[in-house]
Protein backbone atom coordinates (compact mmCIF):
# COMPACT_ATOMS: atom_id res chain seq x y z
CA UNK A 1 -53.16 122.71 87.29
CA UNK A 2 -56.02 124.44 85.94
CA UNK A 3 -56.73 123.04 81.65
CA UNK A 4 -55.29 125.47 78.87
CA UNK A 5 -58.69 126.57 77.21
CA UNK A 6 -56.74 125.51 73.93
CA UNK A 7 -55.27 122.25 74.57
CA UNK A 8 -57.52 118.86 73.56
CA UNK A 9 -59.32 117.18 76.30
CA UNK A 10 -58.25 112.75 76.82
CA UNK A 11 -61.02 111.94 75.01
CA UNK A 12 -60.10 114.15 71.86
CA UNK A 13 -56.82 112.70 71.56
CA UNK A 14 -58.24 109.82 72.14
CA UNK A 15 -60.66 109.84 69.38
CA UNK A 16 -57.83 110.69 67.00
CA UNK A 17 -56.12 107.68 67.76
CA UNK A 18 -58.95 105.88 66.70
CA UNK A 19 -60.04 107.98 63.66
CA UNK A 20 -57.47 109.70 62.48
CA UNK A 21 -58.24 112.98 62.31
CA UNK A 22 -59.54 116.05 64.56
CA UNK A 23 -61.59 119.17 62.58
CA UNK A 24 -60.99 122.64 64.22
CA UNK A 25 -62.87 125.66 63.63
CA UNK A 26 -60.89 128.71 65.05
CA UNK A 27 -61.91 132.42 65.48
CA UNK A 28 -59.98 133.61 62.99
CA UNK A 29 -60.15 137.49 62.14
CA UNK A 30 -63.33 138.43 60.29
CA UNK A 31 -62.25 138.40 56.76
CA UNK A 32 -58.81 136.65 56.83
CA UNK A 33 -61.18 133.49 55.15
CA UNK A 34 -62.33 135.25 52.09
CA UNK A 35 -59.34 137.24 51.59
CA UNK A 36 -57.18 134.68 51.36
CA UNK A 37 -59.39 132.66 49.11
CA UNK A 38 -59.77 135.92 46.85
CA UNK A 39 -55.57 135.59 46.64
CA UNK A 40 -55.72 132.12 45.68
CA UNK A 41 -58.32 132.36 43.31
CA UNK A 42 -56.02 134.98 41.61
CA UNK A 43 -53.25 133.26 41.93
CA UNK A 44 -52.05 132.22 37.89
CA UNK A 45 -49.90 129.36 38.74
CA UNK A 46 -49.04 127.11 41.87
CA UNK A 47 -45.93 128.23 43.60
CA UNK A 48 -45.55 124.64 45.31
CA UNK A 49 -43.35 125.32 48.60
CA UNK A 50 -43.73 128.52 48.37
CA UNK A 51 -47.45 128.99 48.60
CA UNK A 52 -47.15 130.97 52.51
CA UNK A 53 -45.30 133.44 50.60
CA UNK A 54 -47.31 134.18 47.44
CA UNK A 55 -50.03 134.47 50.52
CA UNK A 56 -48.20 135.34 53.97
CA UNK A 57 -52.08 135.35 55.58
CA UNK A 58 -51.28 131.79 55.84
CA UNK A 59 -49.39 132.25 58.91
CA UNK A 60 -52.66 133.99 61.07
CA UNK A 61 -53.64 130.53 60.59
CA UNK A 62 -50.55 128.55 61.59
CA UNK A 63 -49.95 131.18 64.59
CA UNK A 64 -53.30 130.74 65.64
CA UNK A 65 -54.01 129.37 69.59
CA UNK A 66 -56.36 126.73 68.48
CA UNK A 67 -54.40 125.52 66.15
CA UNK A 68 -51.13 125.60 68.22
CA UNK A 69 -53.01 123.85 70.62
CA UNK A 70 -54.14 120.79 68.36
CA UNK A 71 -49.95 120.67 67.11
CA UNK A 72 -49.20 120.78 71.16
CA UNK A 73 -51.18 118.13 72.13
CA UNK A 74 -51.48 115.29 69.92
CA UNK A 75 -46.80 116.22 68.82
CA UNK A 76 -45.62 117.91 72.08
CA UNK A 77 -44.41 121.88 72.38
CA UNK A 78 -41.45 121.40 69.94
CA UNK A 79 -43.57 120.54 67.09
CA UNK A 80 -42.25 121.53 63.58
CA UNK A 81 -43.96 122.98 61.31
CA UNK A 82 -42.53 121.39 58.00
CA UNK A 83 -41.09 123.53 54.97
CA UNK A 84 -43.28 120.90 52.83
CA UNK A 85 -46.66 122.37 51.90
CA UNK A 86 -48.92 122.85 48.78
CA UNK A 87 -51.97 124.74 47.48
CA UNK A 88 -55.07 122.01 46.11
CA UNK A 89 -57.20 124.18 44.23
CA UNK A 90 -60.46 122.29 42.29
CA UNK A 91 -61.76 124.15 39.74
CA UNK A 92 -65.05 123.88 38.30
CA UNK A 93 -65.34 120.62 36.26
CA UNK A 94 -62.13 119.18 37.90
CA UNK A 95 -62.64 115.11 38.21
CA UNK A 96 -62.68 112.88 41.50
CA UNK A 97 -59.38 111.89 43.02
CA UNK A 98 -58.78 108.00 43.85
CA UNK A 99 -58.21 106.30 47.08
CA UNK A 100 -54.61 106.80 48.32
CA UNK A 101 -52.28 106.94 51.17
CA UNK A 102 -49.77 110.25 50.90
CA UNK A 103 -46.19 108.80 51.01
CA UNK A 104 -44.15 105.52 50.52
CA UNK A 105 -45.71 101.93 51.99
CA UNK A 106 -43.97 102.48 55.18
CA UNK A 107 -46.82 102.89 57.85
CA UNK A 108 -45.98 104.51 61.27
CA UNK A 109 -48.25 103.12 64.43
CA UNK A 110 -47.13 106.15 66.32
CA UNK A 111 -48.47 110.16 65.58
CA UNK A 112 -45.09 111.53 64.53
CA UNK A 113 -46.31 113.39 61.84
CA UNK A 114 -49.25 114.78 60.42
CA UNK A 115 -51.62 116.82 57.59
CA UNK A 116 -53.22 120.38 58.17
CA UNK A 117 -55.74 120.81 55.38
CA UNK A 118 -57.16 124.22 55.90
CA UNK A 119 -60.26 125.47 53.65
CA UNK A 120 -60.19 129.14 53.27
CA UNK A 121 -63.66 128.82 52.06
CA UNK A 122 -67.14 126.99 52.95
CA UNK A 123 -66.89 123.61 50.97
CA UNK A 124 -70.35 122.58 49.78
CA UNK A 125 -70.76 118.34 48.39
CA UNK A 126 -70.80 119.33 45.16
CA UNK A 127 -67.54 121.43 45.30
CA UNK A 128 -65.27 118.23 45.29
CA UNK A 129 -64.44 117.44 48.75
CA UNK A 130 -61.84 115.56 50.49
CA UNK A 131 -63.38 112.48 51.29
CA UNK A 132 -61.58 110.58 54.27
CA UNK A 133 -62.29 107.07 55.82
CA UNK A 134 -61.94 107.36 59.58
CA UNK A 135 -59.92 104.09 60.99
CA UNK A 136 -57.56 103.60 58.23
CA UNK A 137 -54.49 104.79 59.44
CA UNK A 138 -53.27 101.92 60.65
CA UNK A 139 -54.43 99.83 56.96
CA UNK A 140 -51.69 99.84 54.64
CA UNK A 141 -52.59 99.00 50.71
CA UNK A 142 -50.81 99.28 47.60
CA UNK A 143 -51.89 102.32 45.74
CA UNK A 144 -52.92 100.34 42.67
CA UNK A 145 -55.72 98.09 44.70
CA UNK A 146 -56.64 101.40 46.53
CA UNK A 147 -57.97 102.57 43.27
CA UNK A 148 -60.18 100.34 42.07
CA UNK A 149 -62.14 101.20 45.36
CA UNK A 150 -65.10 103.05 45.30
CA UNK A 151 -67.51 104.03 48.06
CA UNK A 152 -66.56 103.26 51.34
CA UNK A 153 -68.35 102.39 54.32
CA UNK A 154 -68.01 104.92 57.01
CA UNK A 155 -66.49 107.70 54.53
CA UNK A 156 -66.44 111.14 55.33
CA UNK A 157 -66.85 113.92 53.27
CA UNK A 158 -64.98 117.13 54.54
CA UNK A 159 -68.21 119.46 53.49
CA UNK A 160 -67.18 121.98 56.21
CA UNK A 161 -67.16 125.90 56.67
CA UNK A 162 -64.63 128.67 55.76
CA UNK A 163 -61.74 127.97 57.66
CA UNK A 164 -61.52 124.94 58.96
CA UNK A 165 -58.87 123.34 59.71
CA UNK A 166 -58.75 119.19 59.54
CA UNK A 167 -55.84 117.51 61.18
CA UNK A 168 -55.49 113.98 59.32
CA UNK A 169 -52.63 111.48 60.16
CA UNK A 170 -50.58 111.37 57.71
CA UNK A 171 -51.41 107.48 56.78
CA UNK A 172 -55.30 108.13 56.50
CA UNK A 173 -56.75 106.86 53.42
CA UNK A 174 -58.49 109.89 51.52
CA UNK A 175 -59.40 111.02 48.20
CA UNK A 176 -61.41 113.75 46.70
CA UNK A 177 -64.79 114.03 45.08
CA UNK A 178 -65.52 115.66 41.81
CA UNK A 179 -66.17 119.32 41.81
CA UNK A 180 -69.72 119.69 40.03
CA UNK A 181 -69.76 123.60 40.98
CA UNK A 182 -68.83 126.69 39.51
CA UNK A 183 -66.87 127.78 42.60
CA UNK A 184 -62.75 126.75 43.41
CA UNK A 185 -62.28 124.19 45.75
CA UNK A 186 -59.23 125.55 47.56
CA UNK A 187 -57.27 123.61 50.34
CA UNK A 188 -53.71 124.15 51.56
CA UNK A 189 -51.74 121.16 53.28
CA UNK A 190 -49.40 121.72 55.72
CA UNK A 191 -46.89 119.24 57.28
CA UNK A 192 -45.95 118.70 60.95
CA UNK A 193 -43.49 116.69 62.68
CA UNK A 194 -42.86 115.68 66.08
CA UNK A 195 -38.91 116.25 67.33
CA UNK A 196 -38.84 114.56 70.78
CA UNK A 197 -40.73 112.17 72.10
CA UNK A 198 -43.37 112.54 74.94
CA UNK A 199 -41.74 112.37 78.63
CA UNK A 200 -45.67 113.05 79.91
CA UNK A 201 -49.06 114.16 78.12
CA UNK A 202 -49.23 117.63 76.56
CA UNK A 203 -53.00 117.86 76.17
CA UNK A 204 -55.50 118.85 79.26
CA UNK A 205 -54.94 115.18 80.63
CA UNK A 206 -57.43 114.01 83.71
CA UNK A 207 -55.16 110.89 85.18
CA UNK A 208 -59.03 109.72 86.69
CA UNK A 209 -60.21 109.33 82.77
CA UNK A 210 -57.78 105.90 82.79
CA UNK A 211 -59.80 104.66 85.93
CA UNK A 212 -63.27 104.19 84.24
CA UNK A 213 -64.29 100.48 83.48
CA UNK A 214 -65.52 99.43 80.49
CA UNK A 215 -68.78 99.43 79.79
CA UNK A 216 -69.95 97.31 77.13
CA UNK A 217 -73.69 98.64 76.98
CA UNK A 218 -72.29 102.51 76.88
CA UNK A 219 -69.90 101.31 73.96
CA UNK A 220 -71.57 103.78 71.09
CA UNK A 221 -72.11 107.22 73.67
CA UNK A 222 -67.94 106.60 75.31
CA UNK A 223 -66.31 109.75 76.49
CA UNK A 224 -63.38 107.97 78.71
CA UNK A 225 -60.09 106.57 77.20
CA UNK A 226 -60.69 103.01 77.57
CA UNK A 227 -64.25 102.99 76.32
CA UNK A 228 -63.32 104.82 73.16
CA UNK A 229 -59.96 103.10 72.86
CA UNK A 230 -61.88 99.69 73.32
CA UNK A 231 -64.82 99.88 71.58
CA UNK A 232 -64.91 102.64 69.04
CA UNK A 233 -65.41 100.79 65.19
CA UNK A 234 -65.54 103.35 62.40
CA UNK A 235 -65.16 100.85 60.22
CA UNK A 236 -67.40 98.04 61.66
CA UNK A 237 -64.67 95.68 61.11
CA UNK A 238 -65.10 92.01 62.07
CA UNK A 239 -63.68 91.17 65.59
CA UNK A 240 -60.66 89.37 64.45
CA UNK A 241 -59.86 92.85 62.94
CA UNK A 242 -61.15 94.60 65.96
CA UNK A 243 -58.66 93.42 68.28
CA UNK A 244 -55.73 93.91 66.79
CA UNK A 245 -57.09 97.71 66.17
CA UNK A 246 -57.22 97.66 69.68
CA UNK A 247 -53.65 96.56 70.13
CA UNK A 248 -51.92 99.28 67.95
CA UNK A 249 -54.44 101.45 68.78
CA UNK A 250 -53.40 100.72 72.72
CA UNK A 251 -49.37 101.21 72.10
CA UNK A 252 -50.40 104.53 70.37
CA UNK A 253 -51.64 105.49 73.11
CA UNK A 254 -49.29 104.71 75.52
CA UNK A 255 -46.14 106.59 73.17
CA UNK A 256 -48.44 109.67 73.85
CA UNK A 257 -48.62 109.56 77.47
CA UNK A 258 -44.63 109.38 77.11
CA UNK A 259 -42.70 107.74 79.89
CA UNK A 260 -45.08 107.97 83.28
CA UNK A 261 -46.45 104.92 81.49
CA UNK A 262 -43.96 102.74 80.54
């Protein structure tokens, strides 16, 4: 079977196994970006919910091929798109956001469920962006410690163009910088689910990338499952930490590739 041109490749899923999130960049009609950033600047109050009605544009983006290809791959075909969503806008002046983790203290090991963040507009450093650290899905910590954090090592600052999309697991410890600008920050989140569980991969899957051995000396350039499974460390965590990454990381894995592997 010949690859859909929109599904992810092994080594993309697998990379969001280990970091947590996947950034996207589809062709999206010239203009939709700024027009829809034009309607949320506008905008004089936050409808919550109902945020894909007071802008419908939204959907281009949902309906999108990329982006229907990310939700394929990484929750299956039946994928849900959640009712759940919200408009972040930043305004000038607007302070940093802490450290958190969205939800209760209930972690899931598994990608059920997910974030969209999609930036109508280019976000530049000092427009407050949302700052993510890759690897800490699988880290739960009460919400109080989380914010007496500062800095991070390995931290990523989303400082990406006019609509992008950045697919986060839901359990990926983020926060936002402080918007020093004199431009909006705007982001919408969207929620997805998974309904059924993987019987077989739904991404452009190469049963050969499982065959490669591991290659200790190759560890930093991987583009094959294991490698990347085994030896990716966003976080340059100790190796007492690093292996039981590896573990969870490992059963992630296999509840993607659904039951030819169990």
């Amino acid at each position: 079977m010949s690859p859909s041109p929109h599904l992810l490749s092994d080594a993309e899923v697998a990379r969001f196994v280990v970091n947590g999130y996947h950034l996207l960049e589809p062709d999206l009609p010239t203009g939709l970006n700024e027009s829809i950033a034009q309607k949320l600047d506008a905008l004089g109050h936050n409808p919550g919910d109902a945020i894909t009605e007071a802008v419908p544009e939204l959907w281009q983006v949902l309906d999108h091929p990329q982006v229907k290809g990310v939700l394929t791959s990484l929750l299956g075909p039946g994928y849900e798109v959640q009712s759940h969503r919200h408009w972040h806008c930043k305004p000038p002046g607007s302070p940093h956001m802490n450290w958190h983790q969205d939800g209760l203290n209930n972690r899931d090991l598994f990608i059920n469920h997910f974030l969209g963040l999609y930036y109508p507009r280019t976000v530049s450093a000092d427009m407050g962006p949302t700052i993510i650290v890759p690897g800490t899905q699988f880290r739960n910590a009460p919400t109080d410690r989380m914010a007496t954090y500062t800095n991070i090592r390995g931290q990523v600052p989303l400082v990406v163009k006019g609509g992008t999309v950045a697919f986060t697991h839901y359990d990926l410890w983020h926060g936002t910088g402080a918007n020093r600008s004199s431009v909006k920050r705007h982001m919408i989140k969207f929620l997805f689910r998974r309904t059924q569980d993987n019987i077989a991969p739904t991404w452009n899957h190469d049963p050969a990338t499982l065959n490669r051995p591991h290659d200790w000396n190759q560890r930093g350039q991987a583009e094959d499952v294991n490698n990347i499974l085994t030896f990716a460390n966003p976080l340059r965590v100790s190796q007492s930490d690093h292996y039981k990454e590896r573990s969870i990381r490992q059963a992630c894995w296999n509840h993607l590739m659904g039951a030819a592997q169990r």
